[in-house]
C-alpha atoms as a PDB file:
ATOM      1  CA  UNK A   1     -28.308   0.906  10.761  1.00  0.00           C
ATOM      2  CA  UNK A   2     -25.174   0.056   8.382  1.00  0.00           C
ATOM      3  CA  UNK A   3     -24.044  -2.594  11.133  1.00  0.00           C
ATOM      4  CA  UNK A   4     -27.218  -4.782  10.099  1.00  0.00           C
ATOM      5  CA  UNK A   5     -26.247  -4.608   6.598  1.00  0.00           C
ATOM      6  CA  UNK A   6     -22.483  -5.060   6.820  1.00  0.00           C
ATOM      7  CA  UNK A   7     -21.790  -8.119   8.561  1.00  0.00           C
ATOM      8  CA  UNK A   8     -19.294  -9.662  10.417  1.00  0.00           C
ATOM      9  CA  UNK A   9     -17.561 -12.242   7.939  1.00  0.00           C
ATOM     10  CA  UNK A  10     -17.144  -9.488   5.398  1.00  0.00           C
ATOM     11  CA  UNK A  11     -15.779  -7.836   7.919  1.00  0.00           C
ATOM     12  CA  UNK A  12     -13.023 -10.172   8.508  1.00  0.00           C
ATOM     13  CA  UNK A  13     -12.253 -11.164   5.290  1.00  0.00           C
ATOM     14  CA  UNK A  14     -11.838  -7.123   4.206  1.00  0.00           C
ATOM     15  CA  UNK A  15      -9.666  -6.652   7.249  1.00  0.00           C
ATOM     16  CA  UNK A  16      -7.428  -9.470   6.365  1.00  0.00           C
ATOM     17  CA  UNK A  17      -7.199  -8.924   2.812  1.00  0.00           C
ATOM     18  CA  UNK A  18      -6.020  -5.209   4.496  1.00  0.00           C
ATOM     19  CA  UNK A  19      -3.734  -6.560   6.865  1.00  0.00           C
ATOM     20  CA  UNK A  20      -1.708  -8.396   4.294  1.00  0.00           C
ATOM     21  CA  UNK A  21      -1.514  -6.047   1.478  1.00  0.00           C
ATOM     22  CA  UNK A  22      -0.243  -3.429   4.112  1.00  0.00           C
ATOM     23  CA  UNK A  23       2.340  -5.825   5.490  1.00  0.00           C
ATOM     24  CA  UNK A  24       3.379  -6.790   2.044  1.00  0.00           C
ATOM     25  CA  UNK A  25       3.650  -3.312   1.013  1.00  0.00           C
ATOM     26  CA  UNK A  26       5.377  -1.689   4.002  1.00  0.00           C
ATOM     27  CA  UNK A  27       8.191  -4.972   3.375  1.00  0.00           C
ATOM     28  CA  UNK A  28       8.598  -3.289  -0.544  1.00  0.00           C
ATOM     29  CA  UNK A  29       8.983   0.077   1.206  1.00  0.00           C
ATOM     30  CA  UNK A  30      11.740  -1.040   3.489  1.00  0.00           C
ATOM     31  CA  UNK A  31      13.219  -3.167   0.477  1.00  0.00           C
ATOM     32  CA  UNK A  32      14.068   0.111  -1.287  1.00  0.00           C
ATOM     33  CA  UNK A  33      14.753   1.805   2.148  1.00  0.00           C
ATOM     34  CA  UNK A  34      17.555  -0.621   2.892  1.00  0.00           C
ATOM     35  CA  UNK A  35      18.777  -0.516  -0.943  1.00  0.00           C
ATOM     36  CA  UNK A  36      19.863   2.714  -0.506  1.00  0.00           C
ATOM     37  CA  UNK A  37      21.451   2.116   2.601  1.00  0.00           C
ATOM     38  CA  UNK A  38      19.319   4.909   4.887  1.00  0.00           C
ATOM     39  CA  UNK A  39      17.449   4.741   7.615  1.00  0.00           C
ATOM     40  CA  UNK A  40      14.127   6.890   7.360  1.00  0.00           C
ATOM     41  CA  UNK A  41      11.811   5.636   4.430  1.00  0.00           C
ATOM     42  CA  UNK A  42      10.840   8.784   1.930  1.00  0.00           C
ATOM     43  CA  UNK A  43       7.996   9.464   0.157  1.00  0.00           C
ATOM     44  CA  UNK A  44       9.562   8.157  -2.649  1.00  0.00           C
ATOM     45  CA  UNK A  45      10.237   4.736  -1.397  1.00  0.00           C
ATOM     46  CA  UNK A  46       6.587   4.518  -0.783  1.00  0.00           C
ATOM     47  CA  UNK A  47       5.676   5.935  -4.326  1.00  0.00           C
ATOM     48  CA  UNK A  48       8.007   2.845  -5.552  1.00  0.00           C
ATOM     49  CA  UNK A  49       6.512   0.448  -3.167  1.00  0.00           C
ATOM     50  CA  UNK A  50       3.067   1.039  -4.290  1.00  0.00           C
ATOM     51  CA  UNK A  51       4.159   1.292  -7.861  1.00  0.00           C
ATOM     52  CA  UNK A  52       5.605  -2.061  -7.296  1.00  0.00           C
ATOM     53  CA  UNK A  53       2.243  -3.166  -6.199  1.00  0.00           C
ATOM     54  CA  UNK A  54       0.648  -2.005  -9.256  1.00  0.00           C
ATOM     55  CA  UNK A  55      -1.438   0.999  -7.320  1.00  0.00           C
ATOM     56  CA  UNK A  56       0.018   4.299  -8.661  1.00  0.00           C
ATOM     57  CA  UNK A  57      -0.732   7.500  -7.545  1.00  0.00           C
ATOM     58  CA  UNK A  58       0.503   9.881  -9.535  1.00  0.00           C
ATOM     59  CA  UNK A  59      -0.415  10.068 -12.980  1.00  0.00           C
ATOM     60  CA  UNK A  60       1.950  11.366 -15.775  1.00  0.00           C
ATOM     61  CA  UNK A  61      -0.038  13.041 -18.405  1.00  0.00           C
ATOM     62  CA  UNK A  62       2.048  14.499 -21.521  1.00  0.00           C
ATOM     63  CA  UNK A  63       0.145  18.430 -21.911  1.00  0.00           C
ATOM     64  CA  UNK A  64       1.840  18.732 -25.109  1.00  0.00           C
END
C-alpha cells in the first residue's frame, strides 16, 4: 500500500541525496583517521566527522 504512495522519482532523488552525504561524510572520517596517522577509524573520528557536517549527536547540557 505505501509503494503506491511513495514513488519512484522520490525514491531516487532520496537515495542520491543519501549516497552523497554518506560518501562525503565517510571522506571527513578518514580525513581525521589519516591526521592522526592510524589505521582503524574510532568513534570519535566519526563524532568529528558528523560534527563537521553540522549533525551532532551528542548534546552537552550544563546541569549546573
Amino acid at each position: 500500500m505505501w509503494r503506491k504512495a511513495y514513488q519512484w522519482p522520490y525514491l531516487r532523488s532520496d537515495t542520491r541525496f543519501l549516497k552523497i552525504f554518506l560518501d562525503d561524510f565517510m571522506r571527513d572520517a578518514i580525513k581525521y583517521t589519516e591526521d592522526t596517522r592510524r589505521e582503524t577509524i574510532t568513534a570519535m573520528d566519526v563524532i568529528y566527522a558528523l560534527k563537521c557536517r553540522g549533525c551532532t549527536i551528542i548534546q552537552y547540557v550544563d546541569l549546573v
